[in-house]
N, C-alpha and C. Protein backbone atom coordinates (compact mmCIF):
# COMPACT_ATOMS: atom_id res chain seq x y z
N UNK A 1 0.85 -1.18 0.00
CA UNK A 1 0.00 0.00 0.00
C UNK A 1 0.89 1.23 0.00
N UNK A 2 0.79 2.07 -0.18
CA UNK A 2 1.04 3.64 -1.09
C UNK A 2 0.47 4.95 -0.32
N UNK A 3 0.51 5.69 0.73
CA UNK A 3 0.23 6.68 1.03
C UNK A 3 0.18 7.90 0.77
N UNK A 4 -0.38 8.60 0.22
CA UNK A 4 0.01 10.09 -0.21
C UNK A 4 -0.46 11.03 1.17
N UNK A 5 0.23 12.07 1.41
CA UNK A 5 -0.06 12.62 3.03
C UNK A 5 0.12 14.02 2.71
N UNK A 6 -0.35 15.01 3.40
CA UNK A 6 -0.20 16.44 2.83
C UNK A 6 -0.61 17.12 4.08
N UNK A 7 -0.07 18.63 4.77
CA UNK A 7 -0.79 19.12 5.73
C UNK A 7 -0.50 20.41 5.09
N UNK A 8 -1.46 21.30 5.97
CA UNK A 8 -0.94 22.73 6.14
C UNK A 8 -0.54 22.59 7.55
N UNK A 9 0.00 24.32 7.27
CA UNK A 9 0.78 24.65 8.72
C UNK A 9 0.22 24.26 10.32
N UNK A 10 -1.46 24.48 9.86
CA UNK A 10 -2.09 23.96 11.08
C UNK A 10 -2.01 22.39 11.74
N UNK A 11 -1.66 21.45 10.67
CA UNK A 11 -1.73 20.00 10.41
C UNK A 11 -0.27 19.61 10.68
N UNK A 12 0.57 20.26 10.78
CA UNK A 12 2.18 19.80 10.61
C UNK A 12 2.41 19.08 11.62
N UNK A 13 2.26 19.12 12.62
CA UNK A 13 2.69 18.36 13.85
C UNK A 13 1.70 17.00 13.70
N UNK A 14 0.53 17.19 13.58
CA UNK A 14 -0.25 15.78 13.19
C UNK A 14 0.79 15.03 12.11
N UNK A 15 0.54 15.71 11.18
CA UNK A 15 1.42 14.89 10.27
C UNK A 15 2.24 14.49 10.44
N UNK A 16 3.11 14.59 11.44
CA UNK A 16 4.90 13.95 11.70
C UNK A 16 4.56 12.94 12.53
N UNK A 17 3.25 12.67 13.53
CA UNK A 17 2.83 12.08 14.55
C UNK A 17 2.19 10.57 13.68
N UNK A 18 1.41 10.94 12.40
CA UNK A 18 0.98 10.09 11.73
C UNK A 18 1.84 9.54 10.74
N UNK A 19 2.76 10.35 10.31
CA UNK A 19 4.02 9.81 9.41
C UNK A 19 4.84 8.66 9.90
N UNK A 20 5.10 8.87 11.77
CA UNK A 20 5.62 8.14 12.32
C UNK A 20 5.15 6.72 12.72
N UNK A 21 3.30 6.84 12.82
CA UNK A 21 2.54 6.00 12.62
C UNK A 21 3.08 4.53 11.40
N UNK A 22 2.89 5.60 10.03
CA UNK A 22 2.79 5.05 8.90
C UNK A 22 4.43 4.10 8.79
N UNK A 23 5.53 4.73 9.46
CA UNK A 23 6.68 4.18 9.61
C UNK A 23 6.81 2.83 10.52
N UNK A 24 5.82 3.06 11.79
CA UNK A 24 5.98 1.76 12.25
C UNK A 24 5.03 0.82 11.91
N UNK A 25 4.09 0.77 10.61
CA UNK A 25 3.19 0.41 10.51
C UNK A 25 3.92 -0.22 8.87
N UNK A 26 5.05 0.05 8.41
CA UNK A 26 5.79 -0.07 7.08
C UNK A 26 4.89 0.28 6.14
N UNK A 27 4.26 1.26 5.98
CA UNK A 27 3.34 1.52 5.17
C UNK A 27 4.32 2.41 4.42
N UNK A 28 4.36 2.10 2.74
CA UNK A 28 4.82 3.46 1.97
C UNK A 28 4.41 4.39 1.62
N UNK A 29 4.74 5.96 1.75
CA UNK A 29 4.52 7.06 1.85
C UNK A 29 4.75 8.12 1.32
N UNK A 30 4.49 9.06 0.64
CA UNK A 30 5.28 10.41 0.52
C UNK A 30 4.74 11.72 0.99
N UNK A 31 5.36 12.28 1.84
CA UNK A 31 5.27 13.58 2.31
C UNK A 31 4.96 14.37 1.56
N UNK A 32 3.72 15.46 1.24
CA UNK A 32 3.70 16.10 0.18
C UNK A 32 4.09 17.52 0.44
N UNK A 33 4.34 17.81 2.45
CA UNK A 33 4.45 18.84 2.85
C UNK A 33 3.02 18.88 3.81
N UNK A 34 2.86 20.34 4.22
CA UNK A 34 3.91 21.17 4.58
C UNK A 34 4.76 21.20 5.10
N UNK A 35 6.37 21.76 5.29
CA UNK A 35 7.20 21.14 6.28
C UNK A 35 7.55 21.89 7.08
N UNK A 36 6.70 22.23 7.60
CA UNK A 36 6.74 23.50 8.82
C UNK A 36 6.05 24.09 9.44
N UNK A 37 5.64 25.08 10.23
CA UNK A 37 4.17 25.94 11.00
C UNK A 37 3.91 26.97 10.55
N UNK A 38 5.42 27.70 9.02
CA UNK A 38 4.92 28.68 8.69
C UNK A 38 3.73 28.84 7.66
N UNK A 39 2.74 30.19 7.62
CA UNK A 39 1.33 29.89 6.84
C UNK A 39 1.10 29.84 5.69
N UNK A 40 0.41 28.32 4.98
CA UNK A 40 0.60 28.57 3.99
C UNK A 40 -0.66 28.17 3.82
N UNK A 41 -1.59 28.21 1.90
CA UNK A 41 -2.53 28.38 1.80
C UNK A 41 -2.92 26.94 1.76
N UNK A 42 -3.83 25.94 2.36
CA UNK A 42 -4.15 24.60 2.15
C UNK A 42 -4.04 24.12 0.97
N UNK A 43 -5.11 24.62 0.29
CA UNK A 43 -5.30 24.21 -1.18
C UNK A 43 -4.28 24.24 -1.97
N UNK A 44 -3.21 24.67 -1.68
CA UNK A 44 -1.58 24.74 -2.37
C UNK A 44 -0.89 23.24 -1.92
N UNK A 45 -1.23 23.10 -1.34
CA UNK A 45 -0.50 21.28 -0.98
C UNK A 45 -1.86 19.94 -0.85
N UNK A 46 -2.72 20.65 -0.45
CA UNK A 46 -3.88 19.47 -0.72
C UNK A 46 -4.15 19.06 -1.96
N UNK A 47 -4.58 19.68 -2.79
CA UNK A 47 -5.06 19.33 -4.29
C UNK A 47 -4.03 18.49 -4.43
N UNK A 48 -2.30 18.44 -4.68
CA UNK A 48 -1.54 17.46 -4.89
C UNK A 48 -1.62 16.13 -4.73
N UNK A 49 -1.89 15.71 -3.07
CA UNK A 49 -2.41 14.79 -3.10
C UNK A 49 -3.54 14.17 -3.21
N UNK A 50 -4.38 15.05 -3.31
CA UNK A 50 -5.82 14.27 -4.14
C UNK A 50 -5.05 13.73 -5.61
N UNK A 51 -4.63 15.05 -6.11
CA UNK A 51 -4.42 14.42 -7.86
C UNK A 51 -3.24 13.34 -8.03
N UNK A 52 -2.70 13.33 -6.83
CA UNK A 52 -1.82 11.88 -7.11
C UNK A 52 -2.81 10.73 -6.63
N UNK A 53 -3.18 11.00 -5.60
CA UNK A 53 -4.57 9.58 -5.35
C UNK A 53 -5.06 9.60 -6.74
N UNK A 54 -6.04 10.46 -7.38
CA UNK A 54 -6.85 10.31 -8.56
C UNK A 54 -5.92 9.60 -9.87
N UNK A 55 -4.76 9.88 -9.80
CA UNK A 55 -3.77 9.49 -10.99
C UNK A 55 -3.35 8.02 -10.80
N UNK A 56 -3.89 7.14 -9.45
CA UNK A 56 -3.37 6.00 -9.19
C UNK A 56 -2.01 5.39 -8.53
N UNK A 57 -1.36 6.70 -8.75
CA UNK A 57 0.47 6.92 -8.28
C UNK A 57 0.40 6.36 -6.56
N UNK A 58 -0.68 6.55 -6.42
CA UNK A 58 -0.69 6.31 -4.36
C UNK A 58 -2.66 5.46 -3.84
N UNK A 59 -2.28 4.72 -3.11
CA UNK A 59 -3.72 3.80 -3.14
C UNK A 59 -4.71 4.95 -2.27
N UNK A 60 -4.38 5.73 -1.21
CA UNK A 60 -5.04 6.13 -0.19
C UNK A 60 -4.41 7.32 -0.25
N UNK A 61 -4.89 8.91 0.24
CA UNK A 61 -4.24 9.86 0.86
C UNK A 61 -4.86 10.33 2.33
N UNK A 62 -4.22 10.85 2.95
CA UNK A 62 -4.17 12.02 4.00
C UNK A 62 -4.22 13.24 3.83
N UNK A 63 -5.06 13.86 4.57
CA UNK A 63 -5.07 15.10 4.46
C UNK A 63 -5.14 15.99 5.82
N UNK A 64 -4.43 17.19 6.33
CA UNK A 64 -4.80 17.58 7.63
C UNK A 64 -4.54 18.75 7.66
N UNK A 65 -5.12 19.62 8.39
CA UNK A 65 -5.53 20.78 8.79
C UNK A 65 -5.55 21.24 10.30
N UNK A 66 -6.40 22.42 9.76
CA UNK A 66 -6.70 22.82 11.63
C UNK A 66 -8.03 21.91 12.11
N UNK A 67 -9.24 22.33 11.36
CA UNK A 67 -9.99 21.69 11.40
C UNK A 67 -10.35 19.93 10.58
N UNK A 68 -9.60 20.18 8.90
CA UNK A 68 -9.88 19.29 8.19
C UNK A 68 -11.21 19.20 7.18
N UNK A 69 -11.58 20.42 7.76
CA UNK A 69 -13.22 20.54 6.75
C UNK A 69 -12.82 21.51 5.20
N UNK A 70 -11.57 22.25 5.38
CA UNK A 70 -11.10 22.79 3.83
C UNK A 70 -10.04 21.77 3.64
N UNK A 71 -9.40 21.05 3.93
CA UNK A 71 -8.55 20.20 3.53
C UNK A 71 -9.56 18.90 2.75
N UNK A 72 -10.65 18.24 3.42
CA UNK A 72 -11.71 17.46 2.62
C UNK A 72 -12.26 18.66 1.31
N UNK A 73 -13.01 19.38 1.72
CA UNK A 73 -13.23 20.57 0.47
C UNK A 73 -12.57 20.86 -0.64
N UNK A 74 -11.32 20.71 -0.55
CA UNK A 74 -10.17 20.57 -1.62
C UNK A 74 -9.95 19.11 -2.06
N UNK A 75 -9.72 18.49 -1.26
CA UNK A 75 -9.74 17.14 -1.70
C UNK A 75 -11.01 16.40 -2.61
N UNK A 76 -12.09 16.70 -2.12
CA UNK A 76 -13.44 16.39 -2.72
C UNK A 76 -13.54 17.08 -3.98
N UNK A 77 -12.68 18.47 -4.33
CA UNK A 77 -12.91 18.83 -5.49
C UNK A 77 -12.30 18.20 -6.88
N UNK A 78 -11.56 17.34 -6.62
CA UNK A 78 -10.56 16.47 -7.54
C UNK A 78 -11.35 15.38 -8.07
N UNK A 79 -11.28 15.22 -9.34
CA UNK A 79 -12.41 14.16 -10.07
C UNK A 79 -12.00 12.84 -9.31
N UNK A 80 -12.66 11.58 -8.71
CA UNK A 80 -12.22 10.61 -8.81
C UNK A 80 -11.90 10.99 -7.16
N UNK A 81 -11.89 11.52 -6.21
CA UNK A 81 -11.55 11.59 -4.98
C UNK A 81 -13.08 11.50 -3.71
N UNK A 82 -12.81 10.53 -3.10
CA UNK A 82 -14.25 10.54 -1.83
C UNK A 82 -13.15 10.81 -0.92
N UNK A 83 -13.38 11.75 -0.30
CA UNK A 83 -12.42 12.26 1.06
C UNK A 83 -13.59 12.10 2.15
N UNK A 84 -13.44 11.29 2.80
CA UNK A 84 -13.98 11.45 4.56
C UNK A 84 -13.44 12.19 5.80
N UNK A 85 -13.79 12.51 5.99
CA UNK A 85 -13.75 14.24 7.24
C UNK A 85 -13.96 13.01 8.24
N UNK A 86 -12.90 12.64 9.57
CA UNK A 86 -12.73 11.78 10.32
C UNK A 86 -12.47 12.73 12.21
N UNK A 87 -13.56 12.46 12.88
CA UNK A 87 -12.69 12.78 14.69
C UNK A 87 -13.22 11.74 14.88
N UNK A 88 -13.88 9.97 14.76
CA UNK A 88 -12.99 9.08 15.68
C UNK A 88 -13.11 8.26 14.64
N UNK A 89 -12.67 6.61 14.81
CA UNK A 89 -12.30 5.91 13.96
C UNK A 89 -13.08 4.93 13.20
N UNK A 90 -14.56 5.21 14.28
CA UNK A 90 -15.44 4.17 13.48
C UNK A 90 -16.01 5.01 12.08
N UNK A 91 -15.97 6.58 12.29
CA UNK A 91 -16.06 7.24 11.18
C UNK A 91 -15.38 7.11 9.96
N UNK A 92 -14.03 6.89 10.32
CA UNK A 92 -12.63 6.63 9.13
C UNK A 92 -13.06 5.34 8.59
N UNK A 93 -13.67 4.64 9.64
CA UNK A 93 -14.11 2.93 9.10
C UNK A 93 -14.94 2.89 8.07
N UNK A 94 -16.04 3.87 8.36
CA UNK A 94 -17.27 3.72 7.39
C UNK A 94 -17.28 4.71 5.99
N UNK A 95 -15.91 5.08 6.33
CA UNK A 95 -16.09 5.85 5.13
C UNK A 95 -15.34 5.36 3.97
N UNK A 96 -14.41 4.58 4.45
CA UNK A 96 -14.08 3.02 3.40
C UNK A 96 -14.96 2.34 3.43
N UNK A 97 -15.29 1.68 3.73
CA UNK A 97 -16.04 0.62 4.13
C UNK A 97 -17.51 0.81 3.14
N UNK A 98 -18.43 1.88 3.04
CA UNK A 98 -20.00 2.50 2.79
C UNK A 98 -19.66 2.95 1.60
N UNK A 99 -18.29 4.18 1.49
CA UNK A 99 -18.26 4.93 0.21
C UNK A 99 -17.09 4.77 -0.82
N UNK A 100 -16.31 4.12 -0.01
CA UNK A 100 -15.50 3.76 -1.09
C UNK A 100 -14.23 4.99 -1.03
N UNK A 101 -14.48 5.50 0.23
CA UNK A 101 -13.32 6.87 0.45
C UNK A 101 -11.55 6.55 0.32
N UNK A 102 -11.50 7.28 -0.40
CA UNK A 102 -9.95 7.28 -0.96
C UNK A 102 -9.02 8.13 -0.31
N UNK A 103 -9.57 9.13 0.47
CA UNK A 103 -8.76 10.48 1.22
C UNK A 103 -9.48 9.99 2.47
N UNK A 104 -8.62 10.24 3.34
CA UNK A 104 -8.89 10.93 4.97
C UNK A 104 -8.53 12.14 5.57
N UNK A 105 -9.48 13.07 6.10
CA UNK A 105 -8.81 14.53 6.49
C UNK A 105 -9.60 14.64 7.72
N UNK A 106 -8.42 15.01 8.77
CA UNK A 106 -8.35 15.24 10.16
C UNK A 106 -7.77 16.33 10.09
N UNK A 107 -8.72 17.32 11.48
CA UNK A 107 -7.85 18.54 11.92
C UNK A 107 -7.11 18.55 13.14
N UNK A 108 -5.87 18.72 13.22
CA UNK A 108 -4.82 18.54 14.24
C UNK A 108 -5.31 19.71 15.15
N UNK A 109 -6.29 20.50 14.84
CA UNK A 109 -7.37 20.95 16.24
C UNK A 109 -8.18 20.51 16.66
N UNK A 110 -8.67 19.74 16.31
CA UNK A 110 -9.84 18.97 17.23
C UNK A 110 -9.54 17.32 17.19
N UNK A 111 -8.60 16.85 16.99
CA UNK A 111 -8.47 15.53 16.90
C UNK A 111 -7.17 15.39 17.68
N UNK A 112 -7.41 14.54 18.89
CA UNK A 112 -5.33 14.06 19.28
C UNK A 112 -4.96 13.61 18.70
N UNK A 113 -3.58 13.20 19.22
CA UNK A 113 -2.33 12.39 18.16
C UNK A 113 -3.40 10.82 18.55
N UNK A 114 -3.52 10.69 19.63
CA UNK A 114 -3.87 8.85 19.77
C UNK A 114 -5.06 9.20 18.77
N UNK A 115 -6.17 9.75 18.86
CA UNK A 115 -7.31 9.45 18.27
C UNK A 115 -7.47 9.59 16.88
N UNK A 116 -6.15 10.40 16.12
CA UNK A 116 -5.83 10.36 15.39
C UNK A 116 -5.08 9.34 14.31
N UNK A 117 -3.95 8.56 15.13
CA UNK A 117 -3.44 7.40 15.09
C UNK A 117 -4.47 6.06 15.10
N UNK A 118 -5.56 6.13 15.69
CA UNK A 118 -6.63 5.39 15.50
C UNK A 118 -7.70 5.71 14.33
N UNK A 119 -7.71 6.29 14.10
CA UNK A 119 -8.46 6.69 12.95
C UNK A 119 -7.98 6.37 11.76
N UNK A 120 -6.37 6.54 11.83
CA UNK A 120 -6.09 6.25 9.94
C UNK A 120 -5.88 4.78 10.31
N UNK A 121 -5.48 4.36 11.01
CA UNK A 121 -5.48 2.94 11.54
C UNK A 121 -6.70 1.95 10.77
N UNK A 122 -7.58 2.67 11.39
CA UNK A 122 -8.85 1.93 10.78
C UNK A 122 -9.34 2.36 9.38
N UNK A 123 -9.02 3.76 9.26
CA UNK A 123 -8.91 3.82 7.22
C UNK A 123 -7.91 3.18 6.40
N UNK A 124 -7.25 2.51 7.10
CA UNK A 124 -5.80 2.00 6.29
C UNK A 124 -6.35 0.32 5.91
N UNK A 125 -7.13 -0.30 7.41
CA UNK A 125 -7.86 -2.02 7.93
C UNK A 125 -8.59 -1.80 6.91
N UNK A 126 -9.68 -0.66 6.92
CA UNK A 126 -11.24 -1.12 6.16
C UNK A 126 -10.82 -1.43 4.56
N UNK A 127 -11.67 -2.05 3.99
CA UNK A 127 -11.89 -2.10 2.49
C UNK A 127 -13.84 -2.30 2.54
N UNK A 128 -13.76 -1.58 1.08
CA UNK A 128 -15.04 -1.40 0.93
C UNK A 128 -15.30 -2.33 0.77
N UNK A 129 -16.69 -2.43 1.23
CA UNK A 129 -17.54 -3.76 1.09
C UNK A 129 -18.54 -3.83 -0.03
N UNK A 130 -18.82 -2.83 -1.29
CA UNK A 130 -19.61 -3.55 -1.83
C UNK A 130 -20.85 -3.85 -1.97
N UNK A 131 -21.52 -4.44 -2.06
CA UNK A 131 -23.04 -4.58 -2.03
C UNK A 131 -23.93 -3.42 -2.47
N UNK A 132 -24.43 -3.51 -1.59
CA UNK A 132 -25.45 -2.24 -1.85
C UNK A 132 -24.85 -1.14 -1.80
N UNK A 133 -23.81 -0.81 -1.58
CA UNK A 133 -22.97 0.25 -1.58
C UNK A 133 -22.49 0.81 -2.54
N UNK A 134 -22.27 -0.16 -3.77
CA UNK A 134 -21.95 -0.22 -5.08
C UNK A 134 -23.14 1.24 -5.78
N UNK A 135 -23.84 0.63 -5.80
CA UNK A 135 -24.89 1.64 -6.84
C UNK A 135 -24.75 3.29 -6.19
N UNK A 136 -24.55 3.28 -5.03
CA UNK A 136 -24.44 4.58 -4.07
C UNK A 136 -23.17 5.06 -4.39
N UNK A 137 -21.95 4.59 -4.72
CA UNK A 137 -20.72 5.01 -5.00
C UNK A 137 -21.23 5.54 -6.62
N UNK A 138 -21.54 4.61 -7.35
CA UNK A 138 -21.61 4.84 -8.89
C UNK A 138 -22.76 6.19 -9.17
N UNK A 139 -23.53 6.45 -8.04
CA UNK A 139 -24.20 8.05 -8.15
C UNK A 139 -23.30 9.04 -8.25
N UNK A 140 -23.11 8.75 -7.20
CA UNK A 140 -22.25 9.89 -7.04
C UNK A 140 -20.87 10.06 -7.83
N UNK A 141 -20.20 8.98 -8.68
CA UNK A 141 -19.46 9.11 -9.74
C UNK A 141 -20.25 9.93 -10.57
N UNK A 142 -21.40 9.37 -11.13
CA UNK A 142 -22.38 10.23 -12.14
C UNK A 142 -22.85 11.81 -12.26
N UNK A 143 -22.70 12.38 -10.62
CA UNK A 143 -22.85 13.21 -10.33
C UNK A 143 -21.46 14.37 -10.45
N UNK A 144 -20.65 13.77 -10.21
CA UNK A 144 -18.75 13.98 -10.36
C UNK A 144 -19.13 14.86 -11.37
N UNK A 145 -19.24 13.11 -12.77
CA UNK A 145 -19.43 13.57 -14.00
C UNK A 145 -20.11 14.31 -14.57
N UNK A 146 -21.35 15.01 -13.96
CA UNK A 146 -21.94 16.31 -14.76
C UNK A 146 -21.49 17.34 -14.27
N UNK A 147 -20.70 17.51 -13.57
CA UNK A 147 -20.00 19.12 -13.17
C UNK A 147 -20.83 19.70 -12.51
N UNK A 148 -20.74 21.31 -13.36
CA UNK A 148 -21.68 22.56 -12.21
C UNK A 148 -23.35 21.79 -12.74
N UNK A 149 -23.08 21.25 -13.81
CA UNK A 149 -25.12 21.40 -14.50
C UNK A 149 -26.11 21.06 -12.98
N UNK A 150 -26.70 21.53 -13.23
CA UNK A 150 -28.31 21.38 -12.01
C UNK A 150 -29.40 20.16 -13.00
């Protein structure tokens, strides 16, 4: 498995906490940034790793923030990306698991390092299941696919 991982400045310390995760967990990875606390604009390092998830280059990404609700927002805007917005882990579960989510985005403000560490934990375990879930994923592909139209 293949990680793509990305923070802003708000997310940086999560990210080194979950990087370290992903290290003892031998999971492969690439840092997409940020590498530091100074401010930078989310959407300047998020979109990256959505469009490497969407390009196939990486199976799963990360995403983190302060909150994690513009880091999913950016991520969700990338064709081909279900990002799940995660504070505990049965959430991260079901959002593999129901939708078929390819991104995870946590905000390193409202989420700890453990509950955090549990969360991609269980987005990393789940695989979608399928079933009836199938036709619910393929809407919302359909929906992808018509853009702005109403």
């Amino acid at each position: 498995m293949r990680v793509a991982i990305g923070s802003d400045h708000a997310g940086f310390h999560l990210k080194g906490e979950l990087c370290t995760l992903l290290d003892e967990l031998r999971v492969e990875y690439r840092d997409f940034g940020a590498f530091g606390t100074e401010p930078v604009d989310y959407p300047d390092l998020i979109a990256p790793v959505a469009r490497a998830v969407a390009r196939g280059e990486f199976d799963l990404g990360v995403v983190l923030g302060g909150s994690g609700t513009g880091e999913a927002i950016v991520a969700n805007k990338v064709r081909g990306i279900r990002c799940v917005q995660a504070t505990d882990p049965v959430t991260a579960r079901l959002g593999r698991e129901h939708n078929d989510a390819n991104v995870l985005a946590m905000g390193g403000r409202i989420v700890g390092t453990e509950v955090a560490r549990e969360c991609l934990r269980a987005f990393l375990d789940a695989q979608f299941t399928g079933g009836r879930h199938v036709a619910r994923v393929e809407k919302i592909a359909r929906l992808e696919a018509e853009g702005a139209g109403t």
